[in-house]
N, C-alpha and C. Protein backbone atom coordinates (compact mmCIF):
# COMPACT_ATOMS: atom_id res chain seq x y z
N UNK A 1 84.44 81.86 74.41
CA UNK A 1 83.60 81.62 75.54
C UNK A 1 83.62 82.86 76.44
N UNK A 2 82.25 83.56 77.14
CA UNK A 2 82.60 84.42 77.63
C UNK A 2 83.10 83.98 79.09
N UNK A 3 82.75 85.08 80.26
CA UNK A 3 83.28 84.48 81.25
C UNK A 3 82.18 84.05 82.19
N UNK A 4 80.97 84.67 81.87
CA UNK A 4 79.60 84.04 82.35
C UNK A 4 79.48 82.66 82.13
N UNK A 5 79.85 82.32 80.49
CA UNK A 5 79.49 80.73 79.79
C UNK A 5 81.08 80.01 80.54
N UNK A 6 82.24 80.34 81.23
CA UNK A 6 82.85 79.87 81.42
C UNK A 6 82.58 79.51 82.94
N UNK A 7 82.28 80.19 83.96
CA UNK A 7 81.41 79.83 85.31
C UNK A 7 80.62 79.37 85.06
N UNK A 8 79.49 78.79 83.91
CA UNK A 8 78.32 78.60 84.25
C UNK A 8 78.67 77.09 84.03
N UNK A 9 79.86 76.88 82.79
CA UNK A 9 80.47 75.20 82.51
C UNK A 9 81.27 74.60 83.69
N UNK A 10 81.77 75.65 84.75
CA UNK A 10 82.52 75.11 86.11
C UNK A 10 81.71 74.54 87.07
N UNK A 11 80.53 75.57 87.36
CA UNK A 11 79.73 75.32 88.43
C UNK A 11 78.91 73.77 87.88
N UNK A 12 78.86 73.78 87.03
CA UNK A 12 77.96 72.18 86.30
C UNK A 12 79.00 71.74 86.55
N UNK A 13 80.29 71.49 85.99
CA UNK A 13 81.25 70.49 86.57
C UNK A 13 81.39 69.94 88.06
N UNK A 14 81.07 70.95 88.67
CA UNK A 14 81.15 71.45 90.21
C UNK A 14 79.72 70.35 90.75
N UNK A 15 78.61 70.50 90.20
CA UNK A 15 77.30 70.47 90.63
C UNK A 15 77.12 69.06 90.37
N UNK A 16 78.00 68.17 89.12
CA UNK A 16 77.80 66.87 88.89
C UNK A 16 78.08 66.18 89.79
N UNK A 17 79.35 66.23 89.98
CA UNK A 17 80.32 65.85 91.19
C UNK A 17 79.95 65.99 92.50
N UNK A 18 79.04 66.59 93.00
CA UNK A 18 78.59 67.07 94.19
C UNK A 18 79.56 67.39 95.08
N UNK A 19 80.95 68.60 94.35
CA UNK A 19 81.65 69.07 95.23
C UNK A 19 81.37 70.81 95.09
N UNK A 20 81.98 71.64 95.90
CA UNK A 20 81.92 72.91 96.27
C UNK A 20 82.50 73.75 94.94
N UNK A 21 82.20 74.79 94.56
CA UNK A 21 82.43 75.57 93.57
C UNK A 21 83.81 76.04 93.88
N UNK A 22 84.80 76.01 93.23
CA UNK A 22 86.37 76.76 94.11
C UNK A 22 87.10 77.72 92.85
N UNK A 23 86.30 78.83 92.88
CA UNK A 23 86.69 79.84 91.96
C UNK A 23 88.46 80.16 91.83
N UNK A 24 89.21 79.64 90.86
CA UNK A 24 90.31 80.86 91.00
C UNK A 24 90.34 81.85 90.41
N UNK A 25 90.84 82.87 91.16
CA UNK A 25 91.56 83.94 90.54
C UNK A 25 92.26 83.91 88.89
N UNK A 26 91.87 85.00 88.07
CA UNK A 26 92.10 85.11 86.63
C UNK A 26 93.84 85.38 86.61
N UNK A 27 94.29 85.85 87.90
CA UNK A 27 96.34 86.01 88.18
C UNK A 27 96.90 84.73 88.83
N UNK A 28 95.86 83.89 88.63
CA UNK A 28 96.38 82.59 89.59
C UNK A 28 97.29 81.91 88.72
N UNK A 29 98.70 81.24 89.13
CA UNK A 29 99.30 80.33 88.51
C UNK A 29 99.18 79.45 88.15
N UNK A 30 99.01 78.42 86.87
CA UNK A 30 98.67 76.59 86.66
C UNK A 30 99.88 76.80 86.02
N UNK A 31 100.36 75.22 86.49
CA UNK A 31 101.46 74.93 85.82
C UNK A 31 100.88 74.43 84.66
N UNK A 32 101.84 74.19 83.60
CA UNK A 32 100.69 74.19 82.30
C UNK A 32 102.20 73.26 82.10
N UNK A 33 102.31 72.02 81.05
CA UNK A 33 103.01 71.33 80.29
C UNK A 33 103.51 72.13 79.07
N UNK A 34 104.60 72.37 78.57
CA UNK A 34 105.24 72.79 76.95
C UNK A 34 104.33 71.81 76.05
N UNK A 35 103.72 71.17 76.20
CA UNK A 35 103.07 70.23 74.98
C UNK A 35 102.03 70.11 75.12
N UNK A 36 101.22 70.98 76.41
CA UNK A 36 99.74 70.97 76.69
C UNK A 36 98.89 71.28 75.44
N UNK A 37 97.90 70.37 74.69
CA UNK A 37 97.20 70.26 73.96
C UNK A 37 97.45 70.28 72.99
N UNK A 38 98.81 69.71 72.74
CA UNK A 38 99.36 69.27 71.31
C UNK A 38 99.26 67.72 71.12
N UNK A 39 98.72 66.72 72.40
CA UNK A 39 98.64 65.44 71.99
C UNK A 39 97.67 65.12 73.27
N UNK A 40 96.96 63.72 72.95
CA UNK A 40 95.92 63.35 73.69
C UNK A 40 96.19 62.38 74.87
N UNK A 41 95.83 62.20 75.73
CA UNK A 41 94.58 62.46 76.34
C UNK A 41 95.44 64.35 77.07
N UNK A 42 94.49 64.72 77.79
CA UNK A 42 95.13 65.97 78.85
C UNK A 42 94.75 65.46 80.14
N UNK A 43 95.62 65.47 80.53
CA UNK A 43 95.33 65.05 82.26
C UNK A 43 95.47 66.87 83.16
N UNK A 44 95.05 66.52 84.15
CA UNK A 44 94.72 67.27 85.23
C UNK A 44 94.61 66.94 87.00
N UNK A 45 95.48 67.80 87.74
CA UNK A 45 95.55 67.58 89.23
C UNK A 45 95.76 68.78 89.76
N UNK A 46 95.01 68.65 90.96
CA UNK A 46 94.79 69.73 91.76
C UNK A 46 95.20 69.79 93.15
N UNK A 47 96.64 70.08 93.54
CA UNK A 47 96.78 69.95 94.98
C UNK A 47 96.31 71.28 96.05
N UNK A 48 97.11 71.63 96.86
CA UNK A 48 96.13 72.51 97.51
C UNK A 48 97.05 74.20 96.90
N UNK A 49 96.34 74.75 96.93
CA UNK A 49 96.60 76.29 96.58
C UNK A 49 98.04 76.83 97.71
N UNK A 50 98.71 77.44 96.80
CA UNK A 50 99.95 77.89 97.71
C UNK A 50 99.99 79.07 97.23
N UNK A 51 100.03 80.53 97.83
CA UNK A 51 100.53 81.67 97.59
C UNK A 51 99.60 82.24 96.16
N UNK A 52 100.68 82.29 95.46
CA UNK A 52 99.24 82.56 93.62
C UNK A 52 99.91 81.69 92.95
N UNK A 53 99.99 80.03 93.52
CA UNK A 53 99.33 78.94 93.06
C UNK A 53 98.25 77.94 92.96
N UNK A 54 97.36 78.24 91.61
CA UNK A 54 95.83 77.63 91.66
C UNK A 54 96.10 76.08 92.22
N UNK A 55 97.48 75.67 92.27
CA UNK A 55 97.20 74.11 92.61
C UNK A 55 96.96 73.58 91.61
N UNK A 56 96.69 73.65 90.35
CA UNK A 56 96.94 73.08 89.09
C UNK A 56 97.95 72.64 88.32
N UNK A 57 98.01 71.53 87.83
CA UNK A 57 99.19 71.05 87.06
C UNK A 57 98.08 70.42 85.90
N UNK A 58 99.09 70.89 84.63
CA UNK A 58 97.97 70.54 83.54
C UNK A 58 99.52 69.64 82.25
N UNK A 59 98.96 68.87 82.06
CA UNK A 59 99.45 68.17 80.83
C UNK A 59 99.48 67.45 80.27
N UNK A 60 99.63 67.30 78.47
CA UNK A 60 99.38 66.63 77.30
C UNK A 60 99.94 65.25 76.99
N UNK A 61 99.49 63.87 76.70
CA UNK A 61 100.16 62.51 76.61
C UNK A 61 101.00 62.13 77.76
N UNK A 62 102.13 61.76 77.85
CA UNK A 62 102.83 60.98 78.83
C UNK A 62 103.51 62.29 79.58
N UNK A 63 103.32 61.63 81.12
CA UNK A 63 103.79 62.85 81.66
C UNK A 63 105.80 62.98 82.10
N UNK A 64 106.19 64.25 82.62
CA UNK A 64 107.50 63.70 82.13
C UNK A 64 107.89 64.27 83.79
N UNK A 65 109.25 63.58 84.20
CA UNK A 65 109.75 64.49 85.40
C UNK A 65 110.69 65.42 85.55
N UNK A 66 111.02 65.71 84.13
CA UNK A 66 112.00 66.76 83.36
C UNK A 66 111.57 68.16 84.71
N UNK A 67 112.86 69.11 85.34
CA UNK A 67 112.47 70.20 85.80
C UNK A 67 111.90 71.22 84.62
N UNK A 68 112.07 71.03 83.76
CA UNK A 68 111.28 72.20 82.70
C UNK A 68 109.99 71.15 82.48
N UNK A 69 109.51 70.35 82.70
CA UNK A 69 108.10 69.93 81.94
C UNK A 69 107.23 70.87 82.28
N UNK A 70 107.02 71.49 83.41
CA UNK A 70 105.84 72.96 83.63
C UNK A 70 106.23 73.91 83.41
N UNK A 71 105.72 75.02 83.41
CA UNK A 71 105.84 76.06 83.32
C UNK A 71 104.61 76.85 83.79
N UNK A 72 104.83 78.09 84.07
CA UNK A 72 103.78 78.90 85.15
C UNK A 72 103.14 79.50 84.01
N UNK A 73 101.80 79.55 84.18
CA UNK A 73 101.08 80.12 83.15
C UNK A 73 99.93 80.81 84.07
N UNK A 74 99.80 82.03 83.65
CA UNK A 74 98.27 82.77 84.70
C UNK A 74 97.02 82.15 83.72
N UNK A 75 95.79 81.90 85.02
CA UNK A 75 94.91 81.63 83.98
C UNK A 75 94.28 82.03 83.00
N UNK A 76 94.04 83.54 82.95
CA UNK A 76 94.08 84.59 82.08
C UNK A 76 94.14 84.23 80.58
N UNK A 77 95.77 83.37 80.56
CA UNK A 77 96.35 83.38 79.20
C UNK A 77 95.69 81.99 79.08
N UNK A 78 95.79 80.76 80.19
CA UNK A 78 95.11 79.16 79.87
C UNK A 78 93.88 79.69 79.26
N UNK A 79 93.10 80.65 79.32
CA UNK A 79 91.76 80.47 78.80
C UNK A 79 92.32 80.65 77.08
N UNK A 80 92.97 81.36 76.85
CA UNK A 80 93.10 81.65 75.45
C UNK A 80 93.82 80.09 74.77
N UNK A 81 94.50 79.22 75.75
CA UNK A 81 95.55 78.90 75.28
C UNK A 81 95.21 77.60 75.13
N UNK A 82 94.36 76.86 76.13
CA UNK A 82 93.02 76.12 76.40
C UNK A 82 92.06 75.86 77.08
N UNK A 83 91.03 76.64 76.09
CA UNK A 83 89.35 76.79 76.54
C UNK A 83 88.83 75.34 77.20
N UNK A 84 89.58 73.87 76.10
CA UNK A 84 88.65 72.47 76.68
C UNK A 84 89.03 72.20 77.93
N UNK A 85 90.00 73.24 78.92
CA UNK A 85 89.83 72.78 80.59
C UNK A 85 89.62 73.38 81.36
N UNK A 86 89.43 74.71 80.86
CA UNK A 86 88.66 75.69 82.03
C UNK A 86 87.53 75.40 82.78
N UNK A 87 86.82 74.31 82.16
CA UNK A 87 85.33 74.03 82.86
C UNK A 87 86.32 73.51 84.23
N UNK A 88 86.97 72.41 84.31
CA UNK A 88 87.58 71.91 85.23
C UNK A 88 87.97 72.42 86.66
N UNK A 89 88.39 73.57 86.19
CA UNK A 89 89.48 74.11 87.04
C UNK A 89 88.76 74.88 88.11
N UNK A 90 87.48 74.81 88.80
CA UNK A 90 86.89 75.41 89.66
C UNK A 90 86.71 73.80 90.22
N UNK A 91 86.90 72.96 90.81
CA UNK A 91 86.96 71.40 91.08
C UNK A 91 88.18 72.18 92.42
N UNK A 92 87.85 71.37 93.35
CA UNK A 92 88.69 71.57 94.68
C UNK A 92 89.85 70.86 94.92
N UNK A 93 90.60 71.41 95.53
CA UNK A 93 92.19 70.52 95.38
C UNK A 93 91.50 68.92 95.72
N UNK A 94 92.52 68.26 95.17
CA UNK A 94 92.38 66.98 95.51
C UNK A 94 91.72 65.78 94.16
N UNK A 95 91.61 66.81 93.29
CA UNK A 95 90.27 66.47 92.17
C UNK A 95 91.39 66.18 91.18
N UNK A 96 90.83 65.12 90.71
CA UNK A 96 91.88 64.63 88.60
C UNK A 96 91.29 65.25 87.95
N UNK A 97 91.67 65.12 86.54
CA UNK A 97 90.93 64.93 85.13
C UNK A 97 91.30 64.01 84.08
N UNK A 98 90.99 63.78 83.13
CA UNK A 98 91.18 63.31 82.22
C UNK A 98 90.39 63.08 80.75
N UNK A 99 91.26 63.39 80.20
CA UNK A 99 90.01 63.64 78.84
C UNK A 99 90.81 63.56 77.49
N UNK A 100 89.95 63.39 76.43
CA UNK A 100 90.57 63.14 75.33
C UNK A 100 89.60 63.66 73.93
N UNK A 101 90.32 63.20 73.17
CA UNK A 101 90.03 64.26 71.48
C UNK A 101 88.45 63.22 70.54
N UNK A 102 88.49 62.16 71.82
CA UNK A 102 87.47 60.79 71.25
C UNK A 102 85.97 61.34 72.29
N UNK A 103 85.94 62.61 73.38
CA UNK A 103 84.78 62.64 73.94
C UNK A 103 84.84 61.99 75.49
N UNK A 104 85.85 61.44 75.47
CA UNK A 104 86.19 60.40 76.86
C UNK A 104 86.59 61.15 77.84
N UNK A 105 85.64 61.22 79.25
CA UNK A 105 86.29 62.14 80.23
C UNK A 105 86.39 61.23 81.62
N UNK A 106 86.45 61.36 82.14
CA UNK A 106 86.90 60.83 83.82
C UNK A 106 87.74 62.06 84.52
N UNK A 107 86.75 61.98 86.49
CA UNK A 107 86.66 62.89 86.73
C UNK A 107 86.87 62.40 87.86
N UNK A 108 87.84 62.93 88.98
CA UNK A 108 87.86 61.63 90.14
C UNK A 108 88.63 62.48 91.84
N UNK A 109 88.44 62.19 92.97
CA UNK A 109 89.18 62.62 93.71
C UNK A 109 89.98 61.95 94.11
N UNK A 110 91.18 62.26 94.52
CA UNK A 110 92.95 61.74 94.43
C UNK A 110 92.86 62.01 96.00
N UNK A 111 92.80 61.83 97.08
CA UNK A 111 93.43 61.90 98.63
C UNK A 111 94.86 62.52 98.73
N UNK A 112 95.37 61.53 97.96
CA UNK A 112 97.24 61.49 97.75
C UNK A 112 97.33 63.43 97.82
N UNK A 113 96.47 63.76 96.75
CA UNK A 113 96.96 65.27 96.27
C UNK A 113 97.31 66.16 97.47
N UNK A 114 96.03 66.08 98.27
CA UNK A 114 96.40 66.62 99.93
C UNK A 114 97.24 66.34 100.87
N UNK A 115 98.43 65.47 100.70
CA UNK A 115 99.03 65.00 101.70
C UNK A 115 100.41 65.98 101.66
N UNK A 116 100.89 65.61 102.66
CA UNK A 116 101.66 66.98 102.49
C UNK A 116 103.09 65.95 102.38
């Protein structure tokens, strides 16, 4: 995907939803799961941006509260590592995801995410 076809799949994500386009940075941090896109569904949450954190937490089947379940990943490498959530990730803090290997997506805003 280039990076034109990768803004052009955000801003439609962006444009369905009738929320604001929220570009990150290609050095921005997502926490990414050790098992991200090795099992289904992938979930997704977006709290608010801290420092060169996109505010992303990304991960695969059941989620865990292990201190190693994330790990910092720049988005840079998520695009290589997975293309099926980059559309997502221009969605403004506060925003879910959810999606799966059957076509099934749900797309939703969380309040909770903003609270401090």
């Amino acid at each position: 995907m280039s990076v034109d076809e990768v803004l052009e799949a955000q801003k439609q994500v962006c444009a369905v939803h009738g929320v604001d386009f929220c570009l990150i940075e290609p050095d921005a941090i997502v926490g990414a799961s050790r098992n991200h896109g090795l099992e289904a569904p992938t979930h997704g949450l977006r709290h608010a941006d801290a420092g060169d954190s996109s505010g992303w937490f990304l991960w695969s089947g059941e989620y865990s509260a292990a201190d190693d379940f994330f790990e910092p990943v720049h988005l840079r490498h998520l695009i290589e590592r997975a293309p099926e959530v980059i559309r997502y990730l221009a969605l403004p803090p506060g925003f879910r995801f959810l999606n799966d290997d059957a076509c099934y997506e749900d797309i939703w805003f969380d309040e909770a995410l903003l609270l401090p």
